[in-house]
Protein backbone atom coordinates (compact mmCIF):
# COMPACT_ATOMS: atom_id res chain seq x y z
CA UNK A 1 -2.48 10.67 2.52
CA UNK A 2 -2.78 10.49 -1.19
CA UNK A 3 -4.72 10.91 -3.18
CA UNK A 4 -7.72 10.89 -0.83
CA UNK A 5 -8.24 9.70 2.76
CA UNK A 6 -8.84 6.03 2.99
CA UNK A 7 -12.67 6.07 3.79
CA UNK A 8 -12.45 8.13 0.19
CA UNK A 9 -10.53 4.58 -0.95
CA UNK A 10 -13.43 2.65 0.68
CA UNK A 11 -16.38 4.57 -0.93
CA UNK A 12 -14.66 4.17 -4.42
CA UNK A 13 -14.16 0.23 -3.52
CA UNK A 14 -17.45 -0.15 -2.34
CA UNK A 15 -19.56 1.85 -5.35
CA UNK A 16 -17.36 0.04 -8.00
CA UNK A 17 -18.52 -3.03 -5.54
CA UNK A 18 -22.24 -2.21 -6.18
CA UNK A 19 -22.14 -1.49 -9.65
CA UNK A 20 -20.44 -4.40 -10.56
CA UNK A 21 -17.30 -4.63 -11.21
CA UNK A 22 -15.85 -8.60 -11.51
CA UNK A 23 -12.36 -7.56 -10.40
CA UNK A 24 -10.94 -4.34 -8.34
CA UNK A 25 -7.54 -3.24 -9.29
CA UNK A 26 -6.32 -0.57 -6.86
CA UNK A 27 -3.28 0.50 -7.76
CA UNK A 28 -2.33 2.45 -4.52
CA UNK A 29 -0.23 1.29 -2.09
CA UNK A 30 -1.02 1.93 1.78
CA UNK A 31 2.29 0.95 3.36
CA UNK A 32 1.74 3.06 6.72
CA UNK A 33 -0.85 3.56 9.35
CA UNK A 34 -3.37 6.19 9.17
CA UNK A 35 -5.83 6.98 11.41
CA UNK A 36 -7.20 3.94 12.64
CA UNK A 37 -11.12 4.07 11.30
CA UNK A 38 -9.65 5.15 7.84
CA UNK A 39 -7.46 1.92 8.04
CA UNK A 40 -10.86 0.11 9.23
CA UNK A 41 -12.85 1.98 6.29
CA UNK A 42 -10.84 0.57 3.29
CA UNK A 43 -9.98 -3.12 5.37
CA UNK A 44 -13.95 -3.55 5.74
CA UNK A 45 -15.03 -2.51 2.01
CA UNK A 46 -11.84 -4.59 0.45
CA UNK A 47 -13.30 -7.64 2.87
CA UNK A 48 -16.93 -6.64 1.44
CA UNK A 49 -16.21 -6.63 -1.90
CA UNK A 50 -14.38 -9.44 -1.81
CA UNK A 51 -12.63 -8.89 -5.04
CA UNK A 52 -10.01 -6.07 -4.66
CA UNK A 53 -6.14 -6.63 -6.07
CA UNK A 54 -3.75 -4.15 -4.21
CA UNK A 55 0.35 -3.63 -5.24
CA UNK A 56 3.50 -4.56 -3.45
CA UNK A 57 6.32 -3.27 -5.05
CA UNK A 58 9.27 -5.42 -4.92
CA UNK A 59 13.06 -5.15 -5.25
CA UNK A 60 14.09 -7.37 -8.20
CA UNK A 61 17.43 -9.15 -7.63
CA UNK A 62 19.10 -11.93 -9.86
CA UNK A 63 16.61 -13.22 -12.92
CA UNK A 64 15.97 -17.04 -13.29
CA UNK A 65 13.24 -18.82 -15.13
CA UNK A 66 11.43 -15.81 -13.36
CA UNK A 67 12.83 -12.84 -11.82
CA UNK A 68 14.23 -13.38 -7.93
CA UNK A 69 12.50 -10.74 -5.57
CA UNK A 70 14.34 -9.57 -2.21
CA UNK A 71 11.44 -10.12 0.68
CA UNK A 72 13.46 -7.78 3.09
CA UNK A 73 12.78 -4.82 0.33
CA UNK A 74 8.93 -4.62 -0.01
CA UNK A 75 6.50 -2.12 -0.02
CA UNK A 76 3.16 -3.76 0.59
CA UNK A 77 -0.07 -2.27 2.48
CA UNK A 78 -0.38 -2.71 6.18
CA UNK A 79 -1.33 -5.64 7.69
CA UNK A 80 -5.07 -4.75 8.54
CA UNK A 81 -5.55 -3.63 4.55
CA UNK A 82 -3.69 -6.11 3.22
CA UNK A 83 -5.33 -9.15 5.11
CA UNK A 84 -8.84 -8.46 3.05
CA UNK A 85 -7.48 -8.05 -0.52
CA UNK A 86 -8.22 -10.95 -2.59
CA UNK A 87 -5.29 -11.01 -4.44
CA UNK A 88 -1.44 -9.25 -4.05
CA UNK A 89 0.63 -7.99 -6.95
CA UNK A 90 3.30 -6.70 -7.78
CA UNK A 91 2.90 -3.06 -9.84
CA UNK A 92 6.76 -2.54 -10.47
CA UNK A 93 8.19 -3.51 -13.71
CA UNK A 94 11.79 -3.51 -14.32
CA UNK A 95 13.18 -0.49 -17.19
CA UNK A 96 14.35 -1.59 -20.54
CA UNK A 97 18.15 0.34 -21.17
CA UNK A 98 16.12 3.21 -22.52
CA UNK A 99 13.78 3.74 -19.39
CA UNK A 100 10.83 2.33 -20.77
CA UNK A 101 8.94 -0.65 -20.17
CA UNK A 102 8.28 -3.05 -23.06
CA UNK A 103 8.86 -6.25 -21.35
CA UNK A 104 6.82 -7.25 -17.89
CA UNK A 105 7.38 -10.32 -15.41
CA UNK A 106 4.42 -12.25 -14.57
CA UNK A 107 5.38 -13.52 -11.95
CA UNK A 108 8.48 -13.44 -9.15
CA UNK A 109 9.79 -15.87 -7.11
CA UNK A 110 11.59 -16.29 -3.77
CA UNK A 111 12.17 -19.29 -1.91
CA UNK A 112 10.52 -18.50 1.83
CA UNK A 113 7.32 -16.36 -0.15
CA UNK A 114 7.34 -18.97 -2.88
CA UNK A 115 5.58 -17.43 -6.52
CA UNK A 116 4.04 -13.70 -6.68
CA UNK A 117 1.97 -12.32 -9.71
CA UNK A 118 2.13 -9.08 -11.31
CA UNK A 119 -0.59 -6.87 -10.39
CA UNK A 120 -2.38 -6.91 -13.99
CA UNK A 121 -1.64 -10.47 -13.84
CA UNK A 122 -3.01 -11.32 -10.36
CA UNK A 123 -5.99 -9.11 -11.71
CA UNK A 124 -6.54 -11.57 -14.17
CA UNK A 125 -6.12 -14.85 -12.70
CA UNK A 126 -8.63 -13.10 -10.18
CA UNK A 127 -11.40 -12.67 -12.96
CA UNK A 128 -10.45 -15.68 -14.69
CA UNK A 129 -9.78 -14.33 -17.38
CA UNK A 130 -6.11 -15.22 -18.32
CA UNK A 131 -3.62 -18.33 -19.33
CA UNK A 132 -2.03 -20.56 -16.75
CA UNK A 133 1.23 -18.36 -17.09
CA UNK A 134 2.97 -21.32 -18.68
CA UNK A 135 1.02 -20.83 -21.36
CA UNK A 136 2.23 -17.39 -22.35
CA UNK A 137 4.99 -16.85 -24.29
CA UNK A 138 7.95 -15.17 -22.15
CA UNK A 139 11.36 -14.27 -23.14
CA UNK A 140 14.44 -15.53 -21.53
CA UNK A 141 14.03 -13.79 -17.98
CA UNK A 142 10.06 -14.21 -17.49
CA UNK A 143 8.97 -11.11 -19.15
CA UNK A 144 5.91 -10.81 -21.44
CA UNK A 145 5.79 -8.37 -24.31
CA UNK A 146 3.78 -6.03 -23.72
CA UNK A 147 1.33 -5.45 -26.84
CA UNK A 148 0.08 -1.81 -26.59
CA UNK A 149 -3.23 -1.93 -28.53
CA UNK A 150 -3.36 1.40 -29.36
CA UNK A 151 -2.48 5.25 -28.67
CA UNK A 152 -2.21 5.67 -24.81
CA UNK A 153 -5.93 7.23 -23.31
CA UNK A 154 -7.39 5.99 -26.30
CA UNK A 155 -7.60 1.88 -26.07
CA UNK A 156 -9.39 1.61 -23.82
CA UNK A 157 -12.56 3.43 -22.13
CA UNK A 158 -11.29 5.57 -19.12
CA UNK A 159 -13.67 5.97 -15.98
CA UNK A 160 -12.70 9.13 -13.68
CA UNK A 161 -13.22 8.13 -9.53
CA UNK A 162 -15.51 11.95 -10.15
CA UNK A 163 -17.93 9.84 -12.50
CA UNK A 164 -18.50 6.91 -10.08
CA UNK A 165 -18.74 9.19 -7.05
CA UNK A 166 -21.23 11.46 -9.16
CA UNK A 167 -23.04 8.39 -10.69
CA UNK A 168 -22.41 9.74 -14.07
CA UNK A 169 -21.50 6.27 -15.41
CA UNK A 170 -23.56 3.31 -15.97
CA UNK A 171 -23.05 -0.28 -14.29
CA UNK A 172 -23.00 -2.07 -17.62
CA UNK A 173 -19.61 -0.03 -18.35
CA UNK A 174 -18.43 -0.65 -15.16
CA UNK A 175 -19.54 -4.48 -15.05
């Protein structure tokens, strides 16, 4: 499995856990079984932490006030990994005409699931940290600019999983 097994996932989880960290984004999807005490690994340090966001990818379909997701056509963790994440989100973004992404939905909507959140989004609302997403301006299919702050690897501090497993980082950056 990729990039590391899940107890790998789990030890990651749970040091950020330790040192820290308000929010957990874990951008990796675990949509199949493993072996089963990997799966138990990562389910029992996501319900530990308490505070871990993990994607579903969806399959956008028509666009309304926000866009419509198809619930036969997602990717989402298992069941055991996925009950003991605080918070779901979406980490697709549909392509501008040039194949690049300017423009992100908050949120996505579907009448049996009702509302979903992006997965920087759901980060957020997680921490506390952001609007009600009424309050931010969208354009006329739910989308948010996106406002890149500055050169890509350089806005913002980047933490390697190497320098939490080999405690070369401090908690305060990680906090």
């Amino acid at each position: 499995r990729w990039p590391w097994d899940r107890s790998g996932q789990a030890e990651l989880v749970s040091r950020l856990n330790e040192a820290g960290a308000k929010v957990i984004g874990l951008d990796v999807n675990f949509p199949e079984d493993s072996v089963p005490s990997e799966d138990r690994a990562l389910a029992d340090a996501l319900a530990e932490a308490g505070n871990v966001v993990l994607p579903i990818e969806f399959s956008f379909t028509d666009q309304g006030e926000f866009p419509i997701y198809d619930q036969n056509r997602i990717v989402a963790p298992i069941q055991e990994i996925r009950n003991q994440a605080a918070a779901l989100g979406f980490s697709n973004a549909p392509l501008d005409a040039d194949g690049i992404v300017r423009r992100v939905p908050l949120a996505a909507d579907n009448d049996d699931q009702g509302r979903a959140y992006g997965f920087a989004y759901a980060a957020g609302r997680l921490a506390e940290t952001v609007p009600p997403v009424q309050a931010v301006p969208l354009d006329d299919r739910g989308r948010m600019i996106i406002h890149f702050p500055g050169r890509p690897g350089e806005a913002f501090q980047r933490i390697s999983a190497h320098q939490i497993f080999e405690e070369e980082i401090e908690a305060d950056a990680i906090e």
